[in-house]
Protein backbone atom coordinates (compact mmCIF):
# COMPACT_ATOMS: atom_id res chain seq x y z
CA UNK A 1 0.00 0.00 0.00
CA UNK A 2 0.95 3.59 -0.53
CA UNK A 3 2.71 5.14 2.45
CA UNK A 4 4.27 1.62 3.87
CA UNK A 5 7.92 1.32 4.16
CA UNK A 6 9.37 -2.09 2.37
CA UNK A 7 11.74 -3.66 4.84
CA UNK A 8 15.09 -4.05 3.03
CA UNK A 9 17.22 -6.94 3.06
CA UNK A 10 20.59 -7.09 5.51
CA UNK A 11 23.52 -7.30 2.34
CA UNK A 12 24.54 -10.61 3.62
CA UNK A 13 20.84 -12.17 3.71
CA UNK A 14 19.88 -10.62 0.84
CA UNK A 15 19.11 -13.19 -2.03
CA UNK A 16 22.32 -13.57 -4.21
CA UNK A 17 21.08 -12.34 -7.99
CA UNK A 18 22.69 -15.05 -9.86
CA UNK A 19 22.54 -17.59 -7.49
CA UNK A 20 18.92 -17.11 -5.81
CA UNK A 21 20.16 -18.11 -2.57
CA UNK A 22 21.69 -15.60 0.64
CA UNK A 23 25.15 -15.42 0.74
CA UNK A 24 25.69 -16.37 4.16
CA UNK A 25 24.77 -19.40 4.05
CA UNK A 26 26.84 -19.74 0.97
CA UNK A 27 29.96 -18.92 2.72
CA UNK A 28 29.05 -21.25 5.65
CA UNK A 29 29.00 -24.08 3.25
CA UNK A 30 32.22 -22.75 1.18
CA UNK A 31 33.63 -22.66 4.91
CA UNK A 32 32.51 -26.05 5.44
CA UNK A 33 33.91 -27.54 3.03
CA UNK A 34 36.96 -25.94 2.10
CA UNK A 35 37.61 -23.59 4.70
CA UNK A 36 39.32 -25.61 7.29
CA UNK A 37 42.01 -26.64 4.04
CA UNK A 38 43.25 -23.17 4.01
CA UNK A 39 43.05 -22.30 7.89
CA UNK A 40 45.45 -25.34 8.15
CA UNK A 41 47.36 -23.59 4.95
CA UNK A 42 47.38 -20.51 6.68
CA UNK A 43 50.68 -20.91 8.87
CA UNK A 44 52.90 -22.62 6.41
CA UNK A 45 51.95 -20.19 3.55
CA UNK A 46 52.33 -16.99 6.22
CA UNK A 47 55.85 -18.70 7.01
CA UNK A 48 56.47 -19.26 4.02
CA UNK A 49 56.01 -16.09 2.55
CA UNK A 50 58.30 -14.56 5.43
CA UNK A 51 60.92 -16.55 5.30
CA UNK A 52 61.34 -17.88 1.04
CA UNK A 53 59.20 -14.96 -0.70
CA UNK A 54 59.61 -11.86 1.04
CA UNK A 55 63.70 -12.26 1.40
CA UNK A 56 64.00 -13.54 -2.15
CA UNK A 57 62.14 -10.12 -3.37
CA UNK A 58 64.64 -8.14 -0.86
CA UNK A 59 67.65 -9.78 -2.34
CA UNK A 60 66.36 -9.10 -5.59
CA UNK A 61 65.81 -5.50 -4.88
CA UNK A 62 69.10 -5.13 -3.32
CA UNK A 63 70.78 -6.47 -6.41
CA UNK A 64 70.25 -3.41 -8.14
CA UNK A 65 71.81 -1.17 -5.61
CA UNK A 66 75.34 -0.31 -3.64
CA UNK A 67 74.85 -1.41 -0.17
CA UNK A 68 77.36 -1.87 2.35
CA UNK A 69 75.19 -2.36 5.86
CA UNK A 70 75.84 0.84 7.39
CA UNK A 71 74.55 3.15 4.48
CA UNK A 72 71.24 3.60 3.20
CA UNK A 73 71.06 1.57 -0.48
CA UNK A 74 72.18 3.35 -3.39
CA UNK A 75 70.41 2.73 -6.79
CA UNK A 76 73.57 1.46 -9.55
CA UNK A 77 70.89 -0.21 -12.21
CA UNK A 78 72.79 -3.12 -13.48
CA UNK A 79 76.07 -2.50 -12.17
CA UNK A 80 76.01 -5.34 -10.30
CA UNK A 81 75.57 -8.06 -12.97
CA UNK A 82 77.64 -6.45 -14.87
CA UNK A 83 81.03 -6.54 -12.60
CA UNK A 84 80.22 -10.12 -12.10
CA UNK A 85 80.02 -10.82 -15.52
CA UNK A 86 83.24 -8.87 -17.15
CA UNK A 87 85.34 -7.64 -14.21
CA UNK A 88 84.92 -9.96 -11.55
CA UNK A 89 88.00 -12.58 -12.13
CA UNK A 90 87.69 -14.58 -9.35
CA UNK A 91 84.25 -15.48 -10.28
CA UNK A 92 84.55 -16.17 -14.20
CA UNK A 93 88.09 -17.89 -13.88
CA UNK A 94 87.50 -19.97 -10.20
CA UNK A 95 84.31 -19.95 -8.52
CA UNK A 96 81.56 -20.81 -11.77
CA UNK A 97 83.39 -23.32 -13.18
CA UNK A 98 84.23 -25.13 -9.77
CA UNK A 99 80.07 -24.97 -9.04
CA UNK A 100 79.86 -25.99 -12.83
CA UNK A 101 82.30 -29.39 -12.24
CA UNK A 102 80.94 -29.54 -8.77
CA UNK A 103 77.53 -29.70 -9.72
CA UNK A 104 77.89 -31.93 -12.18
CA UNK A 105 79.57 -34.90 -10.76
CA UNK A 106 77.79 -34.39 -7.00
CA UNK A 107 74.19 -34.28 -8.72
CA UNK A 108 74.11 -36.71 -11.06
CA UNK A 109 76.20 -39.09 -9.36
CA UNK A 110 74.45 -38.82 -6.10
CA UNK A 111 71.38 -39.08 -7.66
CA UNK A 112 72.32 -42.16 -9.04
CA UNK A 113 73.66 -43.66 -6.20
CA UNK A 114 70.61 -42.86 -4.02
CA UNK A 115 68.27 -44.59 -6.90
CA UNK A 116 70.68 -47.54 -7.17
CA UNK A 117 70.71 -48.03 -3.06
CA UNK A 118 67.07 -47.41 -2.95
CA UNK A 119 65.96 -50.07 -5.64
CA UNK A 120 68.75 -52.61 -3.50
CA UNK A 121 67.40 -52.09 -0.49
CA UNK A 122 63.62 -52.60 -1.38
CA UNK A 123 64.64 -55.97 -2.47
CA UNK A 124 65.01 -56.48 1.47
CA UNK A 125 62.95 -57.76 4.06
CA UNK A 126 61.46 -54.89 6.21
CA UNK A 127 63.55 -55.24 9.18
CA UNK A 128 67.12 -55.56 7.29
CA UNK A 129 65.57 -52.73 4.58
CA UNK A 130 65.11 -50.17 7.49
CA UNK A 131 68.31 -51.35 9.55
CA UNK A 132 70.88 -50.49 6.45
CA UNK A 133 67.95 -47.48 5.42
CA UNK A 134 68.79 -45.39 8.99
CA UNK A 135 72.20 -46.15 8.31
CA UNK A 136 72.36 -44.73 4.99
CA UNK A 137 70.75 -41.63 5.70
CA UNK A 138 72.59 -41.06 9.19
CA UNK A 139 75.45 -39.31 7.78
CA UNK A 140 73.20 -36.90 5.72
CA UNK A 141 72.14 -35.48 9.03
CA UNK A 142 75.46 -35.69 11.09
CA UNK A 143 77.57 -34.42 7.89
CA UNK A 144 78.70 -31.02 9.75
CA UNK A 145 79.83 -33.00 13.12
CA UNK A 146 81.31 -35.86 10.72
CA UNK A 147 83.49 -33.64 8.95
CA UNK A 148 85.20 -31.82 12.07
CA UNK A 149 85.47 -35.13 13.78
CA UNK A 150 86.36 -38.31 10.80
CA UNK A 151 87.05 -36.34 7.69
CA UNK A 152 89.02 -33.77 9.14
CA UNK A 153 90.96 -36.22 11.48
CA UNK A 154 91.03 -38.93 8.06
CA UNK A 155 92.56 -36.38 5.61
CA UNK A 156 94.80 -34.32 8.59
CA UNK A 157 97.94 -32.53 7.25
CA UNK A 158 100.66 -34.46 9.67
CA UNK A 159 101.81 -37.99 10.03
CA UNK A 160 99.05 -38.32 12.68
CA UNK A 161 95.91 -38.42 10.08
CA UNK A 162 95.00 -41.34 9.26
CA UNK A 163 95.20 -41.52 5.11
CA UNK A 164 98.61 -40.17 5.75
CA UNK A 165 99.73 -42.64 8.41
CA UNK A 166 98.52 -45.49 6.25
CA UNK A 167 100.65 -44.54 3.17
CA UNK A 168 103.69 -43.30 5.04
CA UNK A 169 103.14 -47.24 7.04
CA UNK A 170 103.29 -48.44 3.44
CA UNK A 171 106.51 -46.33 2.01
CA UNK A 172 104.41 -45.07 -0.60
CA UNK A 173 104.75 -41.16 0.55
CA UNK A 174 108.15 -40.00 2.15
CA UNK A 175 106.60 -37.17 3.82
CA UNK A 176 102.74 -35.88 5.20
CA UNK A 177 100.32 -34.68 2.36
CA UNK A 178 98.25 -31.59 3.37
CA UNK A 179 95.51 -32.83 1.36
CA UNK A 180 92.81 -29.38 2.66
CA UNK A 181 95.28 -27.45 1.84
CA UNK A 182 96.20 -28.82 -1.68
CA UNK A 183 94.34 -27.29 -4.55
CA UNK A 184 95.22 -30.46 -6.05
CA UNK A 185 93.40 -33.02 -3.69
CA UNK A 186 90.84 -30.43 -2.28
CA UNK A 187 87.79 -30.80 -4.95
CA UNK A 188 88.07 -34.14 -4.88
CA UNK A 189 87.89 -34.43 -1.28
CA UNK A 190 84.81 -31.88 -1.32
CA UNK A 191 82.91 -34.50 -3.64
CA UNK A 192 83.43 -37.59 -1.67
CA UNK A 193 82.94 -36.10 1.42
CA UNK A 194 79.14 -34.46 0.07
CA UNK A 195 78.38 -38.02 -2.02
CA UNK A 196 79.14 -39.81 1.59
CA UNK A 197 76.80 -37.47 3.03
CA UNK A 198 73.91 -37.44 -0.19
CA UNK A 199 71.37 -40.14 1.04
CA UNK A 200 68.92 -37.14 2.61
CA UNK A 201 65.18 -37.61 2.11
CA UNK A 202 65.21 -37.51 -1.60
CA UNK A 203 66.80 -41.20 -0.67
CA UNK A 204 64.10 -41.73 1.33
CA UNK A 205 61.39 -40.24 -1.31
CA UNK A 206 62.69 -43.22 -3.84
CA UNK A 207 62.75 -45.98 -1.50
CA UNK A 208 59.02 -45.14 -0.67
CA UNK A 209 58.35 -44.98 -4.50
CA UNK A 210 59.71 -48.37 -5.25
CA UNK A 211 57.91 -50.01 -2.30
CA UNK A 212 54.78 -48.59 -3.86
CA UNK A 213 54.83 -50.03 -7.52
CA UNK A 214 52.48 -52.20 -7.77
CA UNK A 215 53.60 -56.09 -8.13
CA UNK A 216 51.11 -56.95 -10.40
CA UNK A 217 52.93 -54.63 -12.93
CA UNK A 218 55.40 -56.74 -12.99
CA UNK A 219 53.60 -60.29 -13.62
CA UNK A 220 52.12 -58.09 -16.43
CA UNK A 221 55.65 -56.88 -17.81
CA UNK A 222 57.30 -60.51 -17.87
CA UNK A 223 54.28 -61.84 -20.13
CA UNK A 224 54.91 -58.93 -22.25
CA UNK A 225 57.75 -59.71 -22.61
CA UNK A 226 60.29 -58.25 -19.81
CA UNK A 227 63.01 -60.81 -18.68
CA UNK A 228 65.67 -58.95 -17.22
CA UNK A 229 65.77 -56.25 -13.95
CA UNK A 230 67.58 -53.76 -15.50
CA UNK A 231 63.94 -53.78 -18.18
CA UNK A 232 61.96 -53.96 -15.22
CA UNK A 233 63.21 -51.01 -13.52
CA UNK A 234 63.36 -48.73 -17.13
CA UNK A 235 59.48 -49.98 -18.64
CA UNK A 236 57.87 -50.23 -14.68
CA UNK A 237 59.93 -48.64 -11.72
CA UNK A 238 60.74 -45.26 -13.36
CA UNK A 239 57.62 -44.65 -14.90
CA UNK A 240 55.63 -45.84 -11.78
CA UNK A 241 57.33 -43.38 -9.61
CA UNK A 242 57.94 -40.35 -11.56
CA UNK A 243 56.67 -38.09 -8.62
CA UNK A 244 59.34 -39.40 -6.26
CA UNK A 245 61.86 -39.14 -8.96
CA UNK A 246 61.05 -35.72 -9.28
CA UNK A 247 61.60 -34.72 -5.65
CA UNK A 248 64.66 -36.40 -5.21
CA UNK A 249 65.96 -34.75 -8.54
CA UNK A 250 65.02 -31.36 -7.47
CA UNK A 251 66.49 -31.99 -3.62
CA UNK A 252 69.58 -33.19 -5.44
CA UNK A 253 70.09 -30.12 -6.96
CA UNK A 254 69.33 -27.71 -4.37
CA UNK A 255 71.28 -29.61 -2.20
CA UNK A 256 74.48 -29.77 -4.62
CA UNK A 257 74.39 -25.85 -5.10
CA UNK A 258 74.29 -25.03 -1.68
CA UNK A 259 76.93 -27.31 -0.45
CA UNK A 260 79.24 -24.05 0.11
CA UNK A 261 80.09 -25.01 3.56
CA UNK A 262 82.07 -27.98 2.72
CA UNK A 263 85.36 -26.42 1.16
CA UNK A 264 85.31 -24.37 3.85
CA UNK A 265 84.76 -26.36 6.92
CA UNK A 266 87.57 -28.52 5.37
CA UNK A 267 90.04 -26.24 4.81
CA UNK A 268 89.48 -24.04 7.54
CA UNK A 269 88.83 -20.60 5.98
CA UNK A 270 86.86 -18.60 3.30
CA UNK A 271 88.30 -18.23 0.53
CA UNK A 272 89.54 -22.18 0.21
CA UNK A 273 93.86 -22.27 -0.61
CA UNK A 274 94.03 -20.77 -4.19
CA UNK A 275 90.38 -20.99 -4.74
CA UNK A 276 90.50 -24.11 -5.45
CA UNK A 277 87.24 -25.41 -3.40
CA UNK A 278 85.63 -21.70 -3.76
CA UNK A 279 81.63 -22.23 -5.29
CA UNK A 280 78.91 -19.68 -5.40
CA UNK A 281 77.90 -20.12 -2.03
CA UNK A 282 81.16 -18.90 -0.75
CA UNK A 283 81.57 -16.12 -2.94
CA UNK A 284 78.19 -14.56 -1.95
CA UNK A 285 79.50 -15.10 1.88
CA UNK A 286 82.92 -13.65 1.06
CA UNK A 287 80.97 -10.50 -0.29
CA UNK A 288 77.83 -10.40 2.42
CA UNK A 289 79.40 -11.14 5.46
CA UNK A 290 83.02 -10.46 5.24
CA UNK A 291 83.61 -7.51 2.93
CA UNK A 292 79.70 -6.17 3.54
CA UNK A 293 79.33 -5.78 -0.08
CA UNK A 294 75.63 -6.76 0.61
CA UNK A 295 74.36 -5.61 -3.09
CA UNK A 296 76.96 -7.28 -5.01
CA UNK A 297 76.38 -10.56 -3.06
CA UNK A 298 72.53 -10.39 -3.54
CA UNK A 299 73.02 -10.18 -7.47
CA UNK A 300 75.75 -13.47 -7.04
CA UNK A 301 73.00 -15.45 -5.08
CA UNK A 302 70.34 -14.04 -7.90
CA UNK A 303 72.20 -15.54 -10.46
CA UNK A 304 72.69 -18.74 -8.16
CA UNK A 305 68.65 -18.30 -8.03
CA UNK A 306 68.97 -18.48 -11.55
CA UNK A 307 71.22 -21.29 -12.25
CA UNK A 308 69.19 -23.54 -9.52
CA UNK A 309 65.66 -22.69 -11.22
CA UNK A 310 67.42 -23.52 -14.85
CA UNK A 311 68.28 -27.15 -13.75
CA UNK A 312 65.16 -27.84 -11.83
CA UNK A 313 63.08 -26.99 -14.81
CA UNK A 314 65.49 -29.77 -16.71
CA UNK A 315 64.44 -32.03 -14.27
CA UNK A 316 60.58 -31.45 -14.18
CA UNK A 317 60.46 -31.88 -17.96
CA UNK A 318 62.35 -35.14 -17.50
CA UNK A 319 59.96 -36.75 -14.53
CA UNK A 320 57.12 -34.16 -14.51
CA UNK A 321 53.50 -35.11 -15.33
CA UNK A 322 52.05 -34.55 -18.66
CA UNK A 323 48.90 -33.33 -17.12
């Protein structure tokens, strides 16, 4: 009737136009059913964009500037990239091509190995398999306390280390090798020191994998036709486990290119004798922390960033999903 105020809908109880419905109830239901997924999200992504996203950004930021700690930043554009690129000889003639060799025996190599002990082990019975399992992936969390106390003590400079002992016991040396100090033995030492120390969870990740292939896959494989292991684990293991292949690849290489410590924890300072055990990691802690050349060592761990993103993809289009 004229004159009669029409009562007017609260916003959230108001019918939704497209939907005909309120929208509170609407979000009670989204909140029902996928609303406790993202309040259990909610830490690890806040976390996670504190401590990965947010100093990533910073570092990127900071790349582009002159900052030394004390000052405030100072814009330089590309100046940066392009010291480390032309003018920076250690890092063209030492440290890249030492992450470069590095890299490429530690990765693939360890990767290897940690497939090749995986698939042995699953051919265990469960108490043996987790027995020599632990044991495998021990050192990978004891590698820091390993180093100061049997590598260090193994390779030691004097007649008192161990390797040196030995040979000297032998006649084959007339007098102790510093092998930390040696640019000639150091590398090496750095790789079989971080392949000792390489069965971490991406290990773990492929010894889950294997135990998960289904058997039946391979009754179906020998009538096709399979006879041998070595076809069983290329036509059925790999392809059945392409996830955990994935992961392990990916933990591999992070893993490889920020395995800075070793050289130094070796040989006892930063930079290694001659550069000879000097990678990325190093440099951009020689910069940051010891010269406080903060901007040119956030453009050296950018272009680490770079190089670790570069081989990851590599490895997702090798074990990644089509779908």
């Amino acid at each position: 009737m004229i004159g009669e105020k029409t009562a007017v809908p609260h916003p959230l109880t108001r019918p939704d136009a497209r939907a005909g419905r309120p929208i509170l109830p609407t979000l009670k239901n989204w909140y029902g059913k996928e609303g406790s997924a993202y309040t259990f999200l909610f830490p690890y992504a806040l976390m996670f964009t504190i401590f990965i996203v947010a100093p990533v950004l910073v570092a990127f930021l900071l790349s582009f500037t002159f900052f030394d700690t004390i000052q405030t930043p100072t814009f330089n554009g590309l100046r940066n990239y392009i010291v480390l690129l032309t003018q920076d000889e250690i890092f063209m003639r030492y440290v890249l091509p030492n992450t470069i060799k590095f890299a490429v025996i530690v990765g693939p190599c360890g990767y290897v190995m940690a497939f090749m002990l995986a698939w042995m082990l699953a051919q265990l019975p469960k108490l043996p398999r987790t027995i020599f399992a632990l044991i495998l992936y021990s050192p990978s969390m004891t590698t820091g306390i390993a180093m100061a106390v049997v590598w260090k003590t193994l390779f030691s400079g004097d007649q008192n280390g161990y390797l040196n002992s030995y040979l000297l016991g032998l006649n084959l040396i007339q007098e102790p090798i510093q092998w930390l100090q040696s640019p000639q033995y150091l590398m090496t030492i750095m790789i079989i020191v971080t392949l000792w120390g390489s069965m971490g969870v991406g290990f773990l990740a492929m010894l889950a994998g294997i135990l998960e292939v289904n058997p039946e896959l391979y009754e179906v494989g020998s009538l096709d036709g399979i006879s041998s292991r070595f076809q069983e684990i290329i036509h059925i293991t790999i392809p059945s486990m392409k996830p955990q292949m994935l992961f392990g690849a990916v933990m591999s290489i992070v893993g490889t290119f920020q395995a800075g410590a070793i050289g130094v924890t070796l040989s006892g300072g930063n930079p290694t004798p001659q550069y000879a055990g000097q990678l990325i990691v190093n440099h951009i802690e020689d910069f940051g922390f010891l010269r406080y050349e903060m901007g040119y060592a956030a453009a050296v761990s950018v272009v680490l960033l770079l190089m670790v993103l570069l081989f990851s993809r590599v490895a997702n289009r090798l074990f990644g999903s089509s779908d």
